[in-house]
Every structure is written in structure tokens, then in C-alpha cells.
Protein backbone atom coordinates (compact mmCIF):
# COMPACT_ATOMS: atom_id res chain seq x y z
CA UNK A 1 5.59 4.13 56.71
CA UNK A 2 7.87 4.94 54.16
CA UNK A 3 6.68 5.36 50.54
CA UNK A 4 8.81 4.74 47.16
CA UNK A 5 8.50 7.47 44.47
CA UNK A 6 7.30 4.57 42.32
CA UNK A 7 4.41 3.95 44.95
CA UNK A 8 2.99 7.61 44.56
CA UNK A 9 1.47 9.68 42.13
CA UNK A 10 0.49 12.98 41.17
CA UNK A 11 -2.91 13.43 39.59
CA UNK A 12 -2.33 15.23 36.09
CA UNK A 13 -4.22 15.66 33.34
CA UNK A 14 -3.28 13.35 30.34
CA UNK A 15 -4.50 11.67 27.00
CA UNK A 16 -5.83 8.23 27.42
CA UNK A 17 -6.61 5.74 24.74
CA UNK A 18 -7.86 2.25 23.99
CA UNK A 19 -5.62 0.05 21.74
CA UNK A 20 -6.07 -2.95 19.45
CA UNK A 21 -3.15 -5.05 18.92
CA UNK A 22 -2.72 -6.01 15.57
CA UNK A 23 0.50 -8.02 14.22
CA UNK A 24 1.71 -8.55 10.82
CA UNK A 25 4.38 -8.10 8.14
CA UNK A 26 5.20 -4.96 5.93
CA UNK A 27 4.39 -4.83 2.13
CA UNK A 28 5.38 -2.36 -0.42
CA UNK A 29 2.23 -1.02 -1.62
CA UNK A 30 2.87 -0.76 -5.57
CA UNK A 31 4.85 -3.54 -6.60
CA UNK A 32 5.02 -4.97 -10.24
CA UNK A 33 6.30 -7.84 -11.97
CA UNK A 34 7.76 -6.58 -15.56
CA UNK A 35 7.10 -8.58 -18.43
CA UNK A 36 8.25 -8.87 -22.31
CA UNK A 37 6.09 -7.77 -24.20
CA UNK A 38 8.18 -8.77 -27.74
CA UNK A 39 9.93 -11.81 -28.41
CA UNK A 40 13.81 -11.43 -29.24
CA UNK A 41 17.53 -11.86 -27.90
CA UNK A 42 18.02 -9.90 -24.68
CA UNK A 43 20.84 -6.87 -25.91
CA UNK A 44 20.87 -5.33 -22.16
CA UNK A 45 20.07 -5.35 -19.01
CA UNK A 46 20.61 -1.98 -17.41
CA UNK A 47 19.40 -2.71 -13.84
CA UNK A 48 20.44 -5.32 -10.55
CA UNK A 49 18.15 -5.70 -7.61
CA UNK A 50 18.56 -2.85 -5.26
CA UNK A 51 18.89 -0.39 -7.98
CA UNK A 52 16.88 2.70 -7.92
CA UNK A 53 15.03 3.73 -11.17
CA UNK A 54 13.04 6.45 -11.90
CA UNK A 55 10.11 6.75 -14.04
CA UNK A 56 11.19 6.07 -17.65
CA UNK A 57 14.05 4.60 -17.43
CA UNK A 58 15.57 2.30 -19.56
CA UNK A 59 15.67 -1.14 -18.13
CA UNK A 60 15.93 -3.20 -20.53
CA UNK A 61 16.45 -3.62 -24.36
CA UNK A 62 15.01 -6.66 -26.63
CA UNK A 63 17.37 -6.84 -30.25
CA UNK A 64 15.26 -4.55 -32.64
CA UNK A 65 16.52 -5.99 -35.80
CA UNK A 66 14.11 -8.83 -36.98
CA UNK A 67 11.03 -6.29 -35.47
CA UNK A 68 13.25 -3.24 -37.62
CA UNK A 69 12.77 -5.96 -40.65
CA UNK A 70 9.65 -6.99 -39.40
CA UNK A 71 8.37 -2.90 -39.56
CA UNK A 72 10.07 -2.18 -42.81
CA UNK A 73 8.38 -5.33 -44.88
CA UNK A 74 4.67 -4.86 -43.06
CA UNK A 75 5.00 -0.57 -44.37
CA UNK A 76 6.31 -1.97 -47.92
CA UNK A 77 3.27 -4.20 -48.12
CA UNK A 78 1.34 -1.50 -47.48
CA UNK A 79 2.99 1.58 -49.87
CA UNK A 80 2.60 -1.28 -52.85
CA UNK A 81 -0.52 -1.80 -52.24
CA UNK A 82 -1.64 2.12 -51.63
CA UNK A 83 -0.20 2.16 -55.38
CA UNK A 84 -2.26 -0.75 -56.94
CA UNK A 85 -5.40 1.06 -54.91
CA UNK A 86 -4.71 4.35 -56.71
CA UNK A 87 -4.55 2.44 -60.19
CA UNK A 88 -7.16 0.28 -59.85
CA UNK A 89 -9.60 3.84 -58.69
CA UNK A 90 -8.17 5.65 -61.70
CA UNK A 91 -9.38 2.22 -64.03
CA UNK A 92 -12.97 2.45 -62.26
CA UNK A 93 -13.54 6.14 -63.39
CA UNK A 94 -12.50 4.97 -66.91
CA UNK A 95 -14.68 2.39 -66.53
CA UNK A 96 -17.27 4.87 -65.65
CA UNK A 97 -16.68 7.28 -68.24
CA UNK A 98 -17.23 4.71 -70.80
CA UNK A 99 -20.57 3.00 -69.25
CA UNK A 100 -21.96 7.06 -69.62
CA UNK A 101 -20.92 7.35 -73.39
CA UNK A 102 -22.24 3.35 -73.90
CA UNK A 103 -18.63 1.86 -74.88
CA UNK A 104 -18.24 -0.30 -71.75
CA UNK A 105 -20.52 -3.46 -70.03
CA UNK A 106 -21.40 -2.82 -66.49
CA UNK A 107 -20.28 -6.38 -65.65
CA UNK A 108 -16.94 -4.64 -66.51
CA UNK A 109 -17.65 -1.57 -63.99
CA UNK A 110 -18.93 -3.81 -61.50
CA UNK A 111 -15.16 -5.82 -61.96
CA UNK A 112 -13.77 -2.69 -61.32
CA UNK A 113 -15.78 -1.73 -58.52
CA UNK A 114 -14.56 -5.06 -57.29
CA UNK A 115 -10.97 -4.81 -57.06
CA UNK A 116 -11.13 -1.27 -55.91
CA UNK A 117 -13.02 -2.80 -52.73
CA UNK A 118 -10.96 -5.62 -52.32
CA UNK A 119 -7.68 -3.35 -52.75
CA UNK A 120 -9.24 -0.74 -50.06
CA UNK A 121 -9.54 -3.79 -47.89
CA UNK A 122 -6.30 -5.21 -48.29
CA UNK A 123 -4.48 -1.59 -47.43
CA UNK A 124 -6.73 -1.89 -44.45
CA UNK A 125 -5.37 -4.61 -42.95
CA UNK A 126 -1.92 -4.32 -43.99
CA UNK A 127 -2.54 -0.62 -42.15
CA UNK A 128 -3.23 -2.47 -39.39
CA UNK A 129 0.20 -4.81 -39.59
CA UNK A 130 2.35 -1.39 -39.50
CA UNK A 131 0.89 -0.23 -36.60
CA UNK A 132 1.22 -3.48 -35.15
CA UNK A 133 4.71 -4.07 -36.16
CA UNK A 134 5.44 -0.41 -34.91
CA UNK A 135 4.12 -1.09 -31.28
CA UNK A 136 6.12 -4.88 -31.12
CA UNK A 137 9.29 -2.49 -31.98
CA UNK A 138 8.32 0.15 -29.47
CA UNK A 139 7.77 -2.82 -27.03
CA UNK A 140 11.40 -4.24 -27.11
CA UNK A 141 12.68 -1.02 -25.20
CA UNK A 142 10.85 -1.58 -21.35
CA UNK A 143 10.84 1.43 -18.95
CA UNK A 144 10.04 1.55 -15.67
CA UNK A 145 6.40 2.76 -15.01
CA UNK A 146 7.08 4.56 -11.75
CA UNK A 147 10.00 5.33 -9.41
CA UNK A 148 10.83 2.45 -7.45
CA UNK A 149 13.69 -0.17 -6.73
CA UNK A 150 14.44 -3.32 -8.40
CA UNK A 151 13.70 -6.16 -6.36
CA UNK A 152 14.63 -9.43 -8.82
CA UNK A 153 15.74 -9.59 -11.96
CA UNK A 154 15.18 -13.18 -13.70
CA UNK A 155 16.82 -12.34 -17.44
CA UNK A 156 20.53 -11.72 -19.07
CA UNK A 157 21.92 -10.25 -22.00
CA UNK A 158 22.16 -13.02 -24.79
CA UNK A 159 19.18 -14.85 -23.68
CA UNK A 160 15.78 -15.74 -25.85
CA UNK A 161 12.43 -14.24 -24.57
CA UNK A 162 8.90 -14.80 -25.75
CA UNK A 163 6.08 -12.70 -24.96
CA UNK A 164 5.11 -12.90 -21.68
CA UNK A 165 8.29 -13.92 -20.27
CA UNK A 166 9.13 -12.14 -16.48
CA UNK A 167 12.08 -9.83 -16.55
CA UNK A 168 12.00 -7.61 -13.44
CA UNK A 169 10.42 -6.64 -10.56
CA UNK A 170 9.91 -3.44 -9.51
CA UNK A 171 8.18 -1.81 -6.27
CA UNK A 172 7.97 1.38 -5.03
CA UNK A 173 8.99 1.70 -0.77
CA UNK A 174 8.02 5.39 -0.22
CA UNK A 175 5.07 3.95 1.01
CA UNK A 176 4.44 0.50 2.63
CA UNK A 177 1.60 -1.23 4.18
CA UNK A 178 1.30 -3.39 7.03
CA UNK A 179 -0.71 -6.59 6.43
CA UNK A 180 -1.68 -7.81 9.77
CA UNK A 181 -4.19 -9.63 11.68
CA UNK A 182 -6.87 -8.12 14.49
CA UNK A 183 -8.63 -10.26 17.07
CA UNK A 184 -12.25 -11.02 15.58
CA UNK A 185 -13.46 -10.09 18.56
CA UNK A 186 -12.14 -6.36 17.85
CA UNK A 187 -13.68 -6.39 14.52
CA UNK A 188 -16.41 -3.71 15.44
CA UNK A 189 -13.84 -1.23 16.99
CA UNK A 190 -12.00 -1.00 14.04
CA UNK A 191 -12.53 1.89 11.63
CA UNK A 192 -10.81 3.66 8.16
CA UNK A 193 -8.46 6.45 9.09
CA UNK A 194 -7.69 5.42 13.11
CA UNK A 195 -4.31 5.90 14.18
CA UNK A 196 -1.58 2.99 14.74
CA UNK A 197 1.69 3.11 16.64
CA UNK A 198 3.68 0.86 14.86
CA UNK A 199 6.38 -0.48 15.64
CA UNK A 200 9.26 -2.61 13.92
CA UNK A 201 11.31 -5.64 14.59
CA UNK A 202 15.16 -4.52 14.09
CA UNK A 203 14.39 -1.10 14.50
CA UNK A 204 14.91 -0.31 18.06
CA UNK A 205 13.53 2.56 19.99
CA UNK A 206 11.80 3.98 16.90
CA UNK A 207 8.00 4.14 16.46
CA UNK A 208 6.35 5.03 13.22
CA UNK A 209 2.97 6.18 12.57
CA UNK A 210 0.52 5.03 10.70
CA UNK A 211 -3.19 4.47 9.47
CA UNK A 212 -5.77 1.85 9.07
CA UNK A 213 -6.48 2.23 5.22
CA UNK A 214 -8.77 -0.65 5.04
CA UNK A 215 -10.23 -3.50 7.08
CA UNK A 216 -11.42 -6.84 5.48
CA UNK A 217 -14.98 -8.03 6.29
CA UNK A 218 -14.44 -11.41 6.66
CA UNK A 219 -12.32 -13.10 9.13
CA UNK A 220 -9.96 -15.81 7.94
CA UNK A 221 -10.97 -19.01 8.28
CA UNK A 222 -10.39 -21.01 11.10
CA UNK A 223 -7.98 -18.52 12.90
CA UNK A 224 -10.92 -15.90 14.36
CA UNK A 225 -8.98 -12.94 12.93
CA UNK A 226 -9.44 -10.21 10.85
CA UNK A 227 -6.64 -8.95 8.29
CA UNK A 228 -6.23 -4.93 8.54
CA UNK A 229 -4.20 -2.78 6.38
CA UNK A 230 -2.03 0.13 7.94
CA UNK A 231 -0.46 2.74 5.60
CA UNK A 232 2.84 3.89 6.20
CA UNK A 233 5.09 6.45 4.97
CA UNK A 234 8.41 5.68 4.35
CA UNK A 235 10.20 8.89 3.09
CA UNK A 236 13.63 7.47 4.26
CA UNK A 237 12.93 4.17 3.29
CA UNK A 238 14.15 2.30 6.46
CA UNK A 239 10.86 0.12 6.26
CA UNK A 240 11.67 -2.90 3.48
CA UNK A 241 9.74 -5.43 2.38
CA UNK A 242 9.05 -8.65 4.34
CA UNK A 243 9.92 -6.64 7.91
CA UNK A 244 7.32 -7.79 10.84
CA UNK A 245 5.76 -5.39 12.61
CA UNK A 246 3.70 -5.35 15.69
CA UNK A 247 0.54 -2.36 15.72
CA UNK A 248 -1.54 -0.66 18.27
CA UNK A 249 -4.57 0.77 16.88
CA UNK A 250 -6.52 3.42 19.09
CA UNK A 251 -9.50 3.08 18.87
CA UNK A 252 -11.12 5.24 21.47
CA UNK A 253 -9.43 8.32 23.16
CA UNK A 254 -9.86 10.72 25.91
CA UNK A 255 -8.28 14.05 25.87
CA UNK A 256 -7.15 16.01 29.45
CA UNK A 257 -8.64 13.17 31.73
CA UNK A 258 -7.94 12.41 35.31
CA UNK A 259 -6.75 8.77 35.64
CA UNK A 260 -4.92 6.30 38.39
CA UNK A 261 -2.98 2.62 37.87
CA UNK A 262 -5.74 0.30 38.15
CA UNK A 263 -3.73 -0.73 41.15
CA UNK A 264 -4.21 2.62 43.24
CA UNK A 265 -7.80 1.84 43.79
CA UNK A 266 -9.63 0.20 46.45
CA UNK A 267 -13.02 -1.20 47.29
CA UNK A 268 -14.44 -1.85 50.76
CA UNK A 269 -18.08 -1.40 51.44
CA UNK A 270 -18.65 2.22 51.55
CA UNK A 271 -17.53 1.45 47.97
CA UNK A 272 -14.48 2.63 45.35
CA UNK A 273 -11.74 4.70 46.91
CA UNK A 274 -7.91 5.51 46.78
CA UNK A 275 -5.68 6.71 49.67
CA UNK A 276 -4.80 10.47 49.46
CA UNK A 277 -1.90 11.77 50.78
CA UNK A 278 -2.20 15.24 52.54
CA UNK A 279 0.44 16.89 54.81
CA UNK A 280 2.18 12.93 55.32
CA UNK A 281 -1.39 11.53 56.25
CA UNK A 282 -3.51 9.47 54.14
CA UNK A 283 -7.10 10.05 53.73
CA UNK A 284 -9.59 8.23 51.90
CA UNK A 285 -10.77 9.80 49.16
CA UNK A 286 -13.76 8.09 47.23
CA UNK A 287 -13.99 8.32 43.25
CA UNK A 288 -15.91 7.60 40.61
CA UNK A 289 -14.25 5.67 37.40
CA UNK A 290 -15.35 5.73 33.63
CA UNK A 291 -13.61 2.88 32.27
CA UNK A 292 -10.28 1.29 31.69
CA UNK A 293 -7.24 2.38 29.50
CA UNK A 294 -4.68 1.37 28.02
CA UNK A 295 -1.53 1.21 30.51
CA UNK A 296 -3.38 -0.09 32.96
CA UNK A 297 -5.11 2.59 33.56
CA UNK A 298 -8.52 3.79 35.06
CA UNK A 299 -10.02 6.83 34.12
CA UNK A 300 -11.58 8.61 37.41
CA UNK A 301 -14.54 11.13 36.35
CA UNK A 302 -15.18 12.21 40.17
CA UNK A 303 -13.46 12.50 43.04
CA UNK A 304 -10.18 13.72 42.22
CA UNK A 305 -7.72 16.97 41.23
CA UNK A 306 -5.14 17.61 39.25
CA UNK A 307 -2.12 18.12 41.59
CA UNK A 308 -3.21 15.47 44.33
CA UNK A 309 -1.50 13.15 45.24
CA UNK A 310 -2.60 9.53 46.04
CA UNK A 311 -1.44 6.08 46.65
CA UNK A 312 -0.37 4.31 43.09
CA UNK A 313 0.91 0.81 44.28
CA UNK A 314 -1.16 -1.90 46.10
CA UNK A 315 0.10 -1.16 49.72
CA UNK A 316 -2.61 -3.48 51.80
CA UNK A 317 -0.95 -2.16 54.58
CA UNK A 318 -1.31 1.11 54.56
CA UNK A 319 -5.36 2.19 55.60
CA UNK A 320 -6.57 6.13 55.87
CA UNK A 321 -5.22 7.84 58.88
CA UNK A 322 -1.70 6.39 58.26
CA UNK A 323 1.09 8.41 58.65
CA UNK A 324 3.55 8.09 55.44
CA UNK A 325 6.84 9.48 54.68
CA UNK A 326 7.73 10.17 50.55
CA UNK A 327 11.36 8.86 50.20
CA UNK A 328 13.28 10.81 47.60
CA UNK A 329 15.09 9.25 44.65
């Protein structure tokens, strides 16, 4: 009989591992939607989606003139009153001085006491205004908060914005995260930190290489999954936003083990067995297994040795004593 180099095998020792297929769609991880946080006419908008920025940068700039006007009046306010404070505490120790020598009333001290309060109060508050004022005119200039890449812009030069009103958004791709679903049945094999081969739809014949950063305890209702989160880093930035991705987590691994193709073994009732191939003749060789493997694989803890050779394909022809010929490629 002649045998196919696809039919045979040599026994080597190799790492096996037990995968959970998880699939999903890719998320940048920090992503932010940039408000106003003063109210004015939009003087510039620095940025377009698919710019980079860097931490700092300008991005854009609210008109500073009414909050300029608005600063200026609120610190006026506040100097003219810091004035009528200092008279009104130079008029109480008068007042004082003449209670002692018996010239004065104390209902006119206590008037004086008063409006010193009332004035200390007042400066208080309009305190309060400047620095208020000062942060409304510090928020019409907004910066980026971290490097990243504009991803929508919603506002124009020459248009009115209140507080609160979107402007950008900004997200950061050196790192993304896959948000994908597990099989609830898989739930318990899952763990922090295990490895995942991920790969990516539209990038061919490229796998990337991630790791399960968290795993949510409750399955989502009505579709027996669970929704995992794989970190990813993303240095060249090939991985966007919105990509879907298909992961294999391992979850259990064997390092230097002896394994066959499921296929290559055989039962009969002396029990599990594959056919050996020594000097053209095949023998039967019994084995012990230890579980099954990704790729189809069985992992054989007895029976075989690295560098023998055995029977990978399901032949049910060929039976031990055969005489087999390897054809070359």
C-alpha cells in the first residue's frame, strides 16, 4: 500500500492548548466626548476628524471678550469694595477709641461693627465671582486631555455654544479592546491575564496578541453568552475603531507533549491503538491519551516516542502487519 505524506506523521514534541472562541468588535479603550464648558461664539476650530493631537493642544477657542468684560467688572466689584472694607475698619477703631474715652454710644460701635461684617462678607463673595469669572475665561480655550485622534467634530467657527454643548471627540488607538462574547458554557474556563490570538477582519494573514483584561459575571440575557474584554496593543495603529474581530482564548496548555490527529487512533477490543510504521511494516502500537486539543488533536501520555512514526489519516484498510510504501512529495 502506498501512503501520502499527508497520511503519516512523525511523533514530535509540541505545545498543545485548549481554546475558547470568542467573537466581537474592537473599541478604543479611552475615548471622550469634549464638551463647552463656557458659553460664547466659536472663534476656531483647530482640528478635523482624523487629526492627531497631542496632550495640550489647542482645539478649540470660545470668543473671550464678554468673559474678558465679564473678569474685568467681577475684579472691579471687588477692588471697590476691598476700599469701602478698609474705610469702614478704620471708622470702627474710631468708634472704639471714643467708646474708651466715653464720647461715643455703643449702639454706634455696634453700627460700625455692622458694616465692617457685612463689607467683609460682600468682598467674600465678590472674591468668589473673580475666581469664577477667571475659570469661565480659562474654560473658553479647550485642550486635549491626552494624545489621541479626533474622531467627530460637531461645531464651526461663528457658531453659538452654551455650556454643555458637544464639540469633539477624541480617543486614544494605541491601545484597543475587543468587546466580544464567550459561550456561557465556557464561563468557568475563563480567567484575567489568559492569552488570545486574535485575529482581524481586513487584515489578512496577520495575528495579533492579546489579553483577557476582564470578564463580566453575568451573561446577557437571553443569548447564553458572556461579554469578555481583550486588551490589545496597537503601537502602529492598524486596529481602528468599529473593526470585528474573531478571538481564541487558551485556556489550558501543555508544553513538550506527545500528540496524534484524533484521526490516527484506533479502538478494537484489546483497546486504543495507532498503526506504527517500522522498516515499511505497520505494527500496532497501543497508547494511552490524556485529553483532546485544539487542532484536532489528542494528547498521548503512553505509548509513544518522539521520532516514530505512525499512521495519521483514517486508512480502514490498512491493519498491523501491512506492508506500506511512503510516497515522496
Amino acid at each position: 500500500m502506498q501512503v501520502n505524506p499527508d497520511e503519516a506523521i512523525v511523533v514530535a514534541p509540541q505545545t498543545l492548548q485548549r481554546t475558547v472562541r470568542v467573537i466581537g468588535t474592537l473599541e478604543p479603550v479611552r475615548s471622550a466626548e469634549l464638551s463647552s464648558q463656557a458659553g460664547g461664539r466659536v472663534e476656531t476650530v483647530n482640528v478635523r476628524p482624523g487629526d492627531r493631537v497631542a496632550a495640550g493642544d489647542l482645539l478649540v477657542q470660545v470668543d473671550e471678550e464678554s468673559l474678558t468684560l465679564d473678569l474685568n467688572l467681577a475684579r472691579s466689584n471687588a477692588a471697590a469694595t476691598a476700599t469701602q472694607l478698609d474705610l469702614a475698619e478704620i471708622q470702627l477703631e474710631r468708634a472704639e477709641a471714643l467708646l474708651d474715652r466715653g464720647v461715643t454710644t455703643t449702639s454706634s460701635l455696634d453700627q460700625a461693627r455692622s458694616q465692617v461684617e457685612g463689607l467683609r462678607a460682600n468682598l467674600s463673595a465678590l472674591e468668589d465671582q473673580v475666581l469664577s469669572a477667571e475659570l469661565r475665561l480659562r474654560n473658553a480655550s479647550l485642550s486635549a486631555p491626552f494624545d489621541g485622534i479626533v474622531s467627530a467634530r460637531n461645531v464651526d467657527p461663528g457658531q453659538y455654544v452654551q455650556t454643555g454643548t458637544p464639540l469633539l471627540t477624541l480617543v486614544d488607538l494605541s491601545t484597543v479592546e475587543l468587546q466580544a462574547n464567550a459561550p456561557v458554557s465556557a464561563g468557568a474556563l475563563l480567567q484575567p491575564g489568559q492569552a488570545v490570538s486574535v485575529t482581524v477582519d481586513g487584515i489578512v494573514e496577520r495575528n495579533f496578541d492579546g489579553t483577557v483584561a476582564r470578564i463580566n459575571p453575568v451573561a446577557v440575557a437571553g443569548t447564553r453568552t458572556i461579554p469578555v474584554y481583550v486588551a490589545l496593543e496597537n503601537a502602529d495603529g492598524v486596529l481602528l475603531g468599529g473593526m470585528f474581530a474573531t478571538g481564541q482564548i487558551v485556556v489550558a496548555e501543555a508544553l513538550d507533549a506527545v500528540a496524534v490527529p484524533s484521526d490516527a487512533l484506533r479502538e478494537d477490543a484489546e483497546g486504543l491503538h495507532v498503526l506504527k510504521i517500522v522498516e515499511n511494516v505497520l505494527l500496532r502500537q497501543p497508547v494511552e491519551t490524556a485529553g483532546d486539543w485544539a487542532g484536532r488533536l489528542t494528547q498521548v501520555s503512553a505509548g509513544l516516542e518522539p521520532g516514530e512514526q505512525v499512521i495519521s489519516a483514517p486508512l480502514p484498510e490498512l491493519a498491523p502487519g501491512d506492508l506500506v510504501t511512503l510516497v515522496e512529495n
